[in-house]
C-alpha atoms as a PDB file:
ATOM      1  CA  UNK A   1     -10.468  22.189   1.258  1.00  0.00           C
ATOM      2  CA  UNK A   2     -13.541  23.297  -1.158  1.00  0.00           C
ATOM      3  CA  UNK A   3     -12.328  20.652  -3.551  1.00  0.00           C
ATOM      4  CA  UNK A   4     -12.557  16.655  -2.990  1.00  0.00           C
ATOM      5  CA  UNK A   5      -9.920  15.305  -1.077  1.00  0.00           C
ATOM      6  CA  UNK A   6      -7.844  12.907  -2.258  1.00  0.00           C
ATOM      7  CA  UNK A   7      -5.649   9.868  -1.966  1.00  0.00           C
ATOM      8  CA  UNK A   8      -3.039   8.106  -4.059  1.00  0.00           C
ATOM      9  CA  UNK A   9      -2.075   4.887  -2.641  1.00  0.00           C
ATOM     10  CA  UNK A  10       1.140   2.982  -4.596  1.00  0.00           C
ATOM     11  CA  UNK A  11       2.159  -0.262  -3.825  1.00  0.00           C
ATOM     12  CA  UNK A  12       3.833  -3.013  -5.229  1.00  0.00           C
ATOM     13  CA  UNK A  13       1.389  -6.238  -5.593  1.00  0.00           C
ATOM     14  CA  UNK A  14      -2.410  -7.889  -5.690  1.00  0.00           C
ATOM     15  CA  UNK A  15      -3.491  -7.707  -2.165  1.00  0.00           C
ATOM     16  CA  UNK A  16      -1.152  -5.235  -0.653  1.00  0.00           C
ATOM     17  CA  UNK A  17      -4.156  -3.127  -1.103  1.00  0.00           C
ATOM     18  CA  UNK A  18      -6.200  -5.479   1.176  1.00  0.00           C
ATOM     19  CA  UNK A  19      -3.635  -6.507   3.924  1.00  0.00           C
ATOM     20  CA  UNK A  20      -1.662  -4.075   4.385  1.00  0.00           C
ATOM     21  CA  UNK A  21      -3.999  -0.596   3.739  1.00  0.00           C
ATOM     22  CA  UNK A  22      -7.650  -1.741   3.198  1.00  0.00           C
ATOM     23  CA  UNK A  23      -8.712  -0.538   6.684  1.00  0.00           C
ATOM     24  CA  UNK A  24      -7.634   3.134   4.934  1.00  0.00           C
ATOM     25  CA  UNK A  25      -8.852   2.564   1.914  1.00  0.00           C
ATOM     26  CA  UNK A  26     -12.050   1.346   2.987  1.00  0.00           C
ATOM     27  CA  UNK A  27     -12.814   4.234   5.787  1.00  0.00           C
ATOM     28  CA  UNK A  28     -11.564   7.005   3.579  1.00  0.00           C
ATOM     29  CA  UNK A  29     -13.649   5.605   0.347  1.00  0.00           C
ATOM     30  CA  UNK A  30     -16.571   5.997   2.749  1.00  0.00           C
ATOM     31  CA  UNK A  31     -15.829   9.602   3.944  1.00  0.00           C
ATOM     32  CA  UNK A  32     -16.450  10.248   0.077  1.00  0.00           C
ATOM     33  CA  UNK A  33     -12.545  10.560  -0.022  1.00  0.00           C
ATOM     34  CA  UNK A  34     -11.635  10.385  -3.571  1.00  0.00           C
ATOM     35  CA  UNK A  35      -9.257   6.851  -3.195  1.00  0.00           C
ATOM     36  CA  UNK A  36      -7.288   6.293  -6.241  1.00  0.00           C
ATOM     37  CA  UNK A  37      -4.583   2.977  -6.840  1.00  0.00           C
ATOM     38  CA  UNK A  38      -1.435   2.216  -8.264  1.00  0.00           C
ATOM     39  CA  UNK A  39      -0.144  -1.581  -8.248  1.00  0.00           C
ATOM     40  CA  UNK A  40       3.002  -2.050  -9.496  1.00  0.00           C
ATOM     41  CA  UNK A  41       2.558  -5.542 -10.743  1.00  0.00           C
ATOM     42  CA  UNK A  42       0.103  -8.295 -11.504  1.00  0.00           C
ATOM     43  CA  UNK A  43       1.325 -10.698  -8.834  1.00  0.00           C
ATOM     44  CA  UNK A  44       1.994 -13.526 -11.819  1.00  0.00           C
ATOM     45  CA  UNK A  45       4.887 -15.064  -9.118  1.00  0.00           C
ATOM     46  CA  UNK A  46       2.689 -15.533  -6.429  1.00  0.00           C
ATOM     47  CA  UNK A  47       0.704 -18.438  -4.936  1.00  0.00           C
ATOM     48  CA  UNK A  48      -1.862 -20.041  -6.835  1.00  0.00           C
ATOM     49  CA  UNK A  49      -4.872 -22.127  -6.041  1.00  0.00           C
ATOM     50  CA  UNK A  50      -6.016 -23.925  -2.756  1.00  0.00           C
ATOM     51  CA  UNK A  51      -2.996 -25.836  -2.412  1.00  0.00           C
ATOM     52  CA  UNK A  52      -1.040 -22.230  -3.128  1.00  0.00           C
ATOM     53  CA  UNK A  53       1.219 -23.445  -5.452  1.00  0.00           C
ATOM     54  CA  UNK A  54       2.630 -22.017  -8.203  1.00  0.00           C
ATOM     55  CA  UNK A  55       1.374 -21.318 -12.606  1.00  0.00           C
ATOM     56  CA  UNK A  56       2.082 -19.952 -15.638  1.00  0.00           C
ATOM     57  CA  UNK A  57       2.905 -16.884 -14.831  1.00  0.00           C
ATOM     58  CA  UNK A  58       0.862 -15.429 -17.854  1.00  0.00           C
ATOM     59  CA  UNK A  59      -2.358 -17.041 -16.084  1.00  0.00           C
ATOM     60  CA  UNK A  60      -1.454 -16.360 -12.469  1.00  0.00           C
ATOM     61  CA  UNK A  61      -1.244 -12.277 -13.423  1.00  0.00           C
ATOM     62  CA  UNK A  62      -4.633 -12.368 -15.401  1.00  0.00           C
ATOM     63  CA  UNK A  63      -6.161 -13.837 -12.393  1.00  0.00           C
ATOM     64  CA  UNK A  64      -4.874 -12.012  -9.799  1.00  0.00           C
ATOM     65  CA  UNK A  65      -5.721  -8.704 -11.718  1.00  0.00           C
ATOM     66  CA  UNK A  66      -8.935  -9.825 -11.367  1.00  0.00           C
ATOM     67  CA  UNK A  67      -9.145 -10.794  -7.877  1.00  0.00           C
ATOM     68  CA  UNK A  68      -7.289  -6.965  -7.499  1.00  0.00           C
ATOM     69  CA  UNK A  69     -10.174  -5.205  -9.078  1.00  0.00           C
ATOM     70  CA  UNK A  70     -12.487  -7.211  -7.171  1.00  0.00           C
ATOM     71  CA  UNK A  71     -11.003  -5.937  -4.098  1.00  0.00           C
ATOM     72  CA  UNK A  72     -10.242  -2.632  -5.220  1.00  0.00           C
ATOM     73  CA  UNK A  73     -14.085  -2.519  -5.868  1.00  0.00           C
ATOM     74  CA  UNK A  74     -15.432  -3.877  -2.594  1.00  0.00           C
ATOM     75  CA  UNK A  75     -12.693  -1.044  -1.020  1.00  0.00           C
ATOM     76  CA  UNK A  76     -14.774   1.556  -2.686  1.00  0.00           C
ATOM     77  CA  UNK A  77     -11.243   2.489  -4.489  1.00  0.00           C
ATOM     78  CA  UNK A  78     -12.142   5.276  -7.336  1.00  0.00           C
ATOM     79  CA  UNK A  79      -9.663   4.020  -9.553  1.00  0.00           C
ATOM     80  CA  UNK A  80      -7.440   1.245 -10.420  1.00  0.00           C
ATOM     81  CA  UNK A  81      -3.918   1.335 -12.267  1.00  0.00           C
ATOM     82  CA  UNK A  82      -1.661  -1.137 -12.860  1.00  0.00           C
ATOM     83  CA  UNK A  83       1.980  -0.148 -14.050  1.00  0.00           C
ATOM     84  CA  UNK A  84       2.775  -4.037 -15.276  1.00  0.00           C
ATOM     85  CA  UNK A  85       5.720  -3.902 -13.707  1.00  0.00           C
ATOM     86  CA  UNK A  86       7.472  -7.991 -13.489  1.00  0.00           C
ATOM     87  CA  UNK A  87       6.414  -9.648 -10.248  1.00  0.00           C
ATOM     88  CA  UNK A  88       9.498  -9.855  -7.966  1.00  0.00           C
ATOM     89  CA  UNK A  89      11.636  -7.354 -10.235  1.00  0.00           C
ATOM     90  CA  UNK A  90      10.238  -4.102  -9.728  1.00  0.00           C
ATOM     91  CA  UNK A  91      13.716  -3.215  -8.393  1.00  0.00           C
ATOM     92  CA  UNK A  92      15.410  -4.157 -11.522  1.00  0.00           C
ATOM     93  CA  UNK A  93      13.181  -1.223 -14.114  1.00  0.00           C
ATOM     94  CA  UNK A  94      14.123   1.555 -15.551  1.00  0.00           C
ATOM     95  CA  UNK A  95      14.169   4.048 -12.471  1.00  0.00           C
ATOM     96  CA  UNK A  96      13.724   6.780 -14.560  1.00  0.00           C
ATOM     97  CA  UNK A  97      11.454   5.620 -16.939  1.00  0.00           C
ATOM     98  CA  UNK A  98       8.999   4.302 -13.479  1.00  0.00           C
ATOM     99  CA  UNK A  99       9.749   7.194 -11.779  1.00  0.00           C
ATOM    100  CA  UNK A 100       8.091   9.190 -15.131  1.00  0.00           C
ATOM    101  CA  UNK A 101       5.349   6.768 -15.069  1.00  0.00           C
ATOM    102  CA  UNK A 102       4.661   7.665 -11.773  1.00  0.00           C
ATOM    103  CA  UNK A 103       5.389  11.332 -12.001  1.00  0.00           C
ATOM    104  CA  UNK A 104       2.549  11.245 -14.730  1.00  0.00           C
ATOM    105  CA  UNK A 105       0.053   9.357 -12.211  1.00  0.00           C
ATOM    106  CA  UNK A 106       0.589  11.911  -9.548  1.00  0.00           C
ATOM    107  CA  UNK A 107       0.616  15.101 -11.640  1.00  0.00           C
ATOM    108  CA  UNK A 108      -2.869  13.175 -13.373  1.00  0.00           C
ATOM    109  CA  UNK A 109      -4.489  12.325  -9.871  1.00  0.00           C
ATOM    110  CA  UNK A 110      -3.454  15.518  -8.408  1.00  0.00           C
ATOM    111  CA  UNK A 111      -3.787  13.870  -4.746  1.00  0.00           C
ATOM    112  CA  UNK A 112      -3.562  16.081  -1.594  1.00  0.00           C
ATOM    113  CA  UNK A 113      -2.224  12.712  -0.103  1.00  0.00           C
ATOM    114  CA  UNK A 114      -0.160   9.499  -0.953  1.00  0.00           C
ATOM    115  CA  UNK A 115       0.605   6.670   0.970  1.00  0.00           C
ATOM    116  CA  UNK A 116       3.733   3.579  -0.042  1.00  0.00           C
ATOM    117  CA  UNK A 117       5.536   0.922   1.697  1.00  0.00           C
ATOM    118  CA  UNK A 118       8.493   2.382   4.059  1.00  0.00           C
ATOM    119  CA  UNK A 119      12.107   2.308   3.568  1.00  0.00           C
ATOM    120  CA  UNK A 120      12.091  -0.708   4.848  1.00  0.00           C
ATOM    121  CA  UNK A 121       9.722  -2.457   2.808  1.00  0.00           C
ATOM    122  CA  UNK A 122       8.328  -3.691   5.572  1.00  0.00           C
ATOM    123  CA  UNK A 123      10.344  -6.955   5.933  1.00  0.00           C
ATOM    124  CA  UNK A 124      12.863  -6.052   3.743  1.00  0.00           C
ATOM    125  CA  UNK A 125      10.692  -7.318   0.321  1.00  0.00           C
ATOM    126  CA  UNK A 126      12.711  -5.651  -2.686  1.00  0.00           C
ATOM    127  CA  UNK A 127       9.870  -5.037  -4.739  1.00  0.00           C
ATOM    128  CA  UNK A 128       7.948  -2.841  -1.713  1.00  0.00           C
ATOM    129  CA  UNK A 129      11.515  -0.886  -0.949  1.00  0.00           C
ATOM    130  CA  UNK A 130      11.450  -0.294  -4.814  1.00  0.00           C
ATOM    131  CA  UNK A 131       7.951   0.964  -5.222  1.00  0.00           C
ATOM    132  CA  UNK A 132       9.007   3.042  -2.007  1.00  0.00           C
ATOM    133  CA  UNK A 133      11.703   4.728  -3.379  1.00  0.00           C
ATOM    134  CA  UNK A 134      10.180   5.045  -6.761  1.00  0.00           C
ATOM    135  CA  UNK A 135       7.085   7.055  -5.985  1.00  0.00           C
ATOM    136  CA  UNK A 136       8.924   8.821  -2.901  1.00  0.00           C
ATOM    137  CA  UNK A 137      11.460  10.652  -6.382  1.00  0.00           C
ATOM    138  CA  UNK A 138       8.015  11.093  -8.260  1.00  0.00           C
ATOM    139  CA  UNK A 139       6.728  13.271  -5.711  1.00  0.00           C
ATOM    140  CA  UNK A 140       9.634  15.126  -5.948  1.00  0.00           C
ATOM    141  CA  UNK A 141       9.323  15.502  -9.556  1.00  0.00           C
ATOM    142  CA  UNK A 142       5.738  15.979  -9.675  1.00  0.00           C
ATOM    143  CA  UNK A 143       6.246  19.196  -8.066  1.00  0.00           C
ATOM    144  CA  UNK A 144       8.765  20.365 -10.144  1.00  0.00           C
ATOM    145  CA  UNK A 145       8.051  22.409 -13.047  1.00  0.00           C
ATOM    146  CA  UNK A 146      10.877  21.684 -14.836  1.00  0.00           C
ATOM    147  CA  UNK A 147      10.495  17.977 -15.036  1.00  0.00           C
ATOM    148  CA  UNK A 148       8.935  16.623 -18.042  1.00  0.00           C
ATOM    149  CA  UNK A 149       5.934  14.252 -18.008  1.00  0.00           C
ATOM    150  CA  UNK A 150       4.017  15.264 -20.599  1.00  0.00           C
ATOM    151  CA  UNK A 151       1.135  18.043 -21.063  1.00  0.00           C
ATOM    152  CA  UNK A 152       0.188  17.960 -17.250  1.00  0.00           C
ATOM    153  CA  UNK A 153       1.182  20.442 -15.151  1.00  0.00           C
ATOM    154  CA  UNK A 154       3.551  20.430 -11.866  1.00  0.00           C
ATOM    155  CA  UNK A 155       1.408  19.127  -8.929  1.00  0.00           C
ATOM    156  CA  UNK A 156       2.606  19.524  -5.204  1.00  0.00           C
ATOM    157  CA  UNK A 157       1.406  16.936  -3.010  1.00  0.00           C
ATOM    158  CA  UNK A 158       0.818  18.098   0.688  1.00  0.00           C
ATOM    159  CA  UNK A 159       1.608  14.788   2.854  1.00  0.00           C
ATOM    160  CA  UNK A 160       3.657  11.834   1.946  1.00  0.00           C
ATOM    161  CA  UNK A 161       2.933   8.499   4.438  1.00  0.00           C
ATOM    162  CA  UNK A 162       5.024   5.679   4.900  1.00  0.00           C
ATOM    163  CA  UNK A 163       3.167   2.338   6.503  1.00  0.00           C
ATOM    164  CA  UNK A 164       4.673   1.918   9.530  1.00  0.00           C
ATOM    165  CA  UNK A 165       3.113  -1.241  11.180  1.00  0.00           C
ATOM    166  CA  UNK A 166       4.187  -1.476  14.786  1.00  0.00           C
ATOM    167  CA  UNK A 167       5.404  -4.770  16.560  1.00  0.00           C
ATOM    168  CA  UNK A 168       1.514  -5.618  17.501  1.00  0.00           C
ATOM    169  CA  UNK A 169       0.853  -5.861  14.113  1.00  0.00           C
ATOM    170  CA  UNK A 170       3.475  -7.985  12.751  1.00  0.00           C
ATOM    171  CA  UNK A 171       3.427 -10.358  16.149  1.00  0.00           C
ATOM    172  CA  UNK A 172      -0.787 -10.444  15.084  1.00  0.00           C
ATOM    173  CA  UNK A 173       0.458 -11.354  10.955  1.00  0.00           C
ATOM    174  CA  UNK A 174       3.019 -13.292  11.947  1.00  0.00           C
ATOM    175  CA  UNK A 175       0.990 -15.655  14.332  1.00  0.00           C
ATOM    176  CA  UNK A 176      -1.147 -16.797  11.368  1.00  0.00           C
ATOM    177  CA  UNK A 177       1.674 -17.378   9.149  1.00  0.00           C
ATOM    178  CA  UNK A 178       5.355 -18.409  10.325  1.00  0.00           C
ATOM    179  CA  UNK A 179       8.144 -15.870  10.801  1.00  0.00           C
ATOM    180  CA  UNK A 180       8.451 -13.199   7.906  1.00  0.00           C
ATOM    181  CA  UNK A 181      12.091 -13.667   6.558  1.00  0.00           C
ATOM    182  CA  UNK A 182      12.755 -12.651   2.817  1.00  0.00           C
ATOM    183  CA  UNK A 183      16.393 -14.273   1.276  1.00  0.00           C
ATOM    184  CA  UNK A 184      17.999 -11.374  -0.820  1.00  0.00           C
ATOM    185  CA  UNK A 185      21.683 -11.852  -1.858  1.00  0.00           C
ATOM    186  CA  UNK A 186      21.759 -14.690   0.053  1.00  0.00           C
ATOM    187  CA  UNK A 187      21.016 -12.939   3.345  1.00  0.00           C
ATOM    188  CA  UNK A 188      17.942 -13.072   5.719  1.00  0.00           C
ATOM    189  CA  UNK A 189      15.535 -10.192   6.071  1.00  0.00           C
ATOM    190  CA  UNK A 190      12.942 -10.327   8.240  1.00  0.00           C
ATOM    191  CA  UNK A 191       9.678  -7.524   9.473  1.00  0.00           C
ATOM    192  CA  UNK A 192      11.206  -4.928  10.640  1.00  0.00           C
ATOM    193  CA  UNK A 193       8.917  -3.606  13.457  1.00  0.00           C
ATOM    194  CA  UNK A 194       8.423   0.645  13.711  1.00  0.00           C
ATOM    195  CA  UNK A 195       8.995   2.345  17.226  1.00  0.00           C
ATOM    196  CA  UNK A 196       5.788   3.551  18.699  1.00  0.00           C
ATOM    197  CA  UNK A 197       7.693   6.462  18.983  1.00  0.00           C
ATOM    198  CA  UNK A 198       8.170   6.853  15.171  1.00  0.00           C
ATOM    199  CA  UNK A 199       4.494   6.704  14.522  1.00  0.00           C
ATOM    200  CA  UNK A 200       2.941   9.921  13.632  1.00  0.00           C
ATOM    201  CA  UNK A 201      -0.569   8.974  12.900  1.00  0.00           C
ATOM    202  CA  UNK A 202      -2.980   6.506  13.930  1.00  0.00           C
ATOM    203  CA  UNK A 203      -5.911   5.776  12.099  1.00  0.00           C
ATOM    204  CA  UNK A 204      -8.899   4.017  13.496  1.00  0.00           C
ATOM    205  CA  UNK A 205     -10.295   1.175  11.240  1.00  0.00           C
ATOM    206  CA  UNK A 206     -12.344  -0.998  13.000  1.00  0.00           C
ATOM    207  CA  UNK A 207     -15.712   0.060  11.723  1.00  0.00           C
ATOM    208  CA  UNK A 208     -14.347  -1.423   8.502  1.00  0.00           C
ATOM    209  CA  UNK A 209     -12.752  -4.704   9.531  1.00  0.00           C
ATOM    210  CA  UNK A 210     -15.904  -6.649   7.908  1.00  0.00           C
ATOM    211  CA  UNK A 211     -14.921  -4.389   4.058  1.00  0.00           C
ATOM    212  CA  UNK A 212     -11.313  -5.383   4.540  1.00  0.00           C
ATOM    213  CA  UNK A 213     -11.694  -8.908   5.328  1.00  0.00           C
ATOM    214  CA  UNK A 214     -14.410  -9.194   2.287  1.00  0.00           C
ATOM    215  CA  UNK A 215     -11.470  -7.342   0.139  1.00  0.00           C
ATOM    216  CA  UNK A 216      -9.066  -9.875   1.462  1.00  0.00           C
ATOM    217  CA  UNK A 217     -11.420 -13.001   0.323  1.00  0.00           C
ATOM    218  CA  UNK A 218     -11.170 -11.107  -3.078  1.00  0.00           C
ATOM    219  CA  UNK A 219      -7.788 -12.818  -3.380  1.00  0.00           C
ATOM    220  CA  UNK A 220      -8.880 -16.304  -3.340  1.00  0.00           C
ATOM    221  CA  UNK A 221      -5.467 -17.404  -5.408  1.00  0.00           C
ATOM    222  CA  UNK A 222      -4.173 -16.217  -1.843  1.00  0.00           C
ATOM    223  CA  UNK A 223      -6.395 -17.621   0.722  1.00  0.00           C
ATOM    224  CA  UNK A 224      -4.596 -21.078   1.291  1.00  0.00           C
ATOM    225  CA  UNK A 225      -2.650 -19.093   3.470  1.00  0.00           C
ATOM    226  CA  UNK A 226      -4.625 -15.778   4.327  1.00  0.00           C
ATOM    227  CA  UNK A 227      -7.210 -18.099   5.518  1.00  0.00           C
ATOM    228  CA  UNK A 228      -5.318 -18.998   8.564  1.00  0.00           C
ATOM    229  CA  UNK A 229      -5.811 -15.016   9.418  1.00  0.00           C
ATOM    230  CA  UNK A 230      -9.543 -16.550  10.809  1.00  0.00           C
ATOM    231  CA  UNK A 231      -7.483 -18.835  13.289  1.00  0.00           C
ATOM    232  CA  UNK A 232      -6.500 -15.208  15.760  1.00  0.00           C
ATOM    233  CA  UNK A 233      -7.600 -14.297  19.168  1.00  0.00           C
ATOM    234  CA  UNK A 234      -9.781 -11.175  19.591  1.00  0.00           C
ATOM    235  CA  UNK A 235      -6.851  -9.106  20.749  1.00  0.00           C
ATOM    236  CA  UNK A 236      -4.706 -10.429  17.890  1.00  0.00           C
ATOM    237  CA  UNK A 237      -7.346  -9.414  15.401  1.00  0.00           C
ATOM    238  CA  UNK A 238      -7.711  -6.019  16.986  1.00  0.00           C
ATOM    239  CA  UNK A 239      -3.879  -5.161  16.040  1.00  0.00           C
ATOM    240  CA  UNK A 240      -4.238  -6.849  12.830  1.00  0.00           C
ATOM    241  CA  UNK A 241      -7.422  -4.839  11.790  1.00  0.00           C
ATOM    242  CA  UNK A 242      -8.588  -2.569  14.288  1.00  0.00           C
ATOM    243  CA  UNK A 243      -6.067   0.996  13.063  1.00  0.00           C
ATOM    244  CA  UNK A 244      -3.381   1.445  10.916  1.00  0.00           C
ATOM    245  CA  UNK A 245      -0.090   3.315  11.627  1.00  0.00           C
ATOM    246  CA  UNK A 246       1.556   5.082   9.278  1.00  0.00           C
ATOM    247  CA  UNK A 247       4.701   7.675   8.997  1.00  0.00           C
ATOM    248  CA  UNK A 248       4.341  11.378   8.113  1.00  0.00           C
ATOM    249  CA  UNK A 249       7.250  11.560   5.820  1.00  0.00           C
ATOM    250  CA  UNK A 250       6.756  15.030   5.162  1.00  0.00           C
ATOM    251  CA  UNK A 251       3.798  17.605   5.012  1.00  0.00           C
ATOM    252  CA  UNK A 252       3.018  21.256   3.806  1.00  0.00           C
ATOM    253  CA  UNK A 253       0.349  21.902   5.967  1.00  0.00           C
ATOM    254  CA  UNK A 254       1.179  20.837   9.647  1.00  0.00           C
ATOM    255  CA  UNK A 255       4.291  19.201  12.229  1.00  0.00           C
ATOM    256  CA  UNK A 256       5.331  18.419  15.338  1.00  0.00           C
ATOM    257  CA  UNK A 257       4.739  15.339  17.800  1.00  0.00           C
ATOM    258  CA  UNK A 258       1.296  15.299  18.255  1.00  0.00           C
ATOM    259  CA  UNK A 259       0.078  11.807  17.125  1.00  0.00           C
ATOM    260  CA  UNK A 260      -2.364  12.405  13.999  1.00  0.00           C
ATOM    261  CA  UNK A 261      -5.824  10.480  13.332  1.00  0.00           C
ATOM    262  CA  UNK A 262      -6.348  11.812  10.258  1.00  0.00           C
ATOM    263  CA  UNK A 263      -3.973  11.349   7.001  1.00  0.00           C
ATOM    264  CA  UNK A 264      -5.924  14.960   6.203  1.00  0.00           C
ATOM    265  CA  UNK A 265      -5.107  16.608   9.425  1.00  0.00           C
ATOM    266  CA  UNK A 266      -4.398  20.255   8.447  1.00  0.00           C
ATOM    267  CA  UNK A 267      -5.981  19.859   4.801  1.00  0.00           C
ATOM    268  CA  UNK A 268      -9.993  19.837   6.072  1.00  0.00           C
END
């Protein structure tokens, strides 16, 4: 590509950035990738303070946004958007009216690359299966002249990645915190592991563990129990930080079963 390359990550909360993509973030940003964020919502139901309790919600988002730009920042991310979405609801929007909203990020960004949650949400967390779904019908729309948005026009994005955290990973998370279950509906959903085989790409962080941990302090509403991430053995901390696995949902430019180690593989 003659032009800058570029990626669109969308996710659903503060600090999904950090945990969950910063290794990305972070090496890309430094490649002189263009990096570019969407956050869903400002986090307002999440933990709060040293003793990671709960606040008013009101004071809880304003913070957190803060602690995400912080990150964002020390990730070397171009730009920061935040939909302002409710915090535990993104499931119950408009899905048309989010899937515009997104639709008019994408087609605005013009990314060669984006990167969400899985189907799966990654243990089952309805506001990352939301955000999934959500910007996996903008893409679609985004490329389709037809559709609406605005002044901007159609924009086809070449590669679409779902995370796709292997059972190394989640044994590495899980051993700082407790067992990931999520109650929805009244029934238990817990991380949901990918096959190695399902993992198309593989991308090498661990130049960038020191950025992602800084990016993690960021979120010091969070750190009564990210903290405990310190507590790992070397090879736990290696799975936790060391590459990032993702799924190539679908791509314009290349195939097949060869295991990728770049999100831009065919683009540069």
């Amino acid at each position: 590509m003659t032009e800058p390359s570029r990626l669109l990550v969308v996710l659903a909360h503060p600090d999904d950035e950090s945990l969950g993509f910063g290794g990305t973030l972070a090496r890309y940003a430094a490649e002189g990738v263009e990096t570019y964020l969407v956050t869903a919502t400002r986090g307002e139901r999440g933990r709060f303070g040293p003793q990671g309790k709960t606040a008013d919600p009101v004071e809880v988002g304003r913070v957190r946004e803060a602690e995400l730009r912080a990150a964002s920042a020390t990730l070397g991310i171009r730009e920061l958007s935040i939909l302002d979405y409710p915090d535990g609801a993104v499931d119950q929007v408009d899905a048309a009216a989010a899937t515009l909203t997104i639709t008019h990020h994408i087609r605005r960004v013009r990314p060669h690359v984006v990167v969400t949650f899985g189907p799966e949400g990654g243990y089952g967390h309805p506001d990352h299966i939301a955000i999934s779904q959500l910007t996996t019908a903008a893409i679609v729309c985004a490329a389709d002249a037809g559709y609406d948005s605005g002044s901007l026009p159609a924009h086809r994005v070449a590669k679409l990645y779902y995370m796709a955290w292997r059972s190394d990973k989640w044994d590495a998370y899980q051993a700082a915190f407790r067992k990931l279950a999520f109650l929805v509906d009244g029934v238990s959903r817990q991380a949901t592991p990918w096959p190695d085989w399902a993992v198309t790409t593989v991308i090498d962080t661990s130049a960038y563990w020191a950025v992602v941990w800084k990016a993690v302090c960021c979120h010091q509403t969070q750190m009564s129990i990210y903290g405990q991430l310190k507590q790992l053995d070397q090879n736990q901390q290696q799975a936790l930080w060391g590459s990032q696995e993702f799924y190539r949902v679908h791509s314009t430019v290349n195939g097949g079963r060869k295991v990728e180690t770049d999100l831009f593989e065919g683009l540069r």
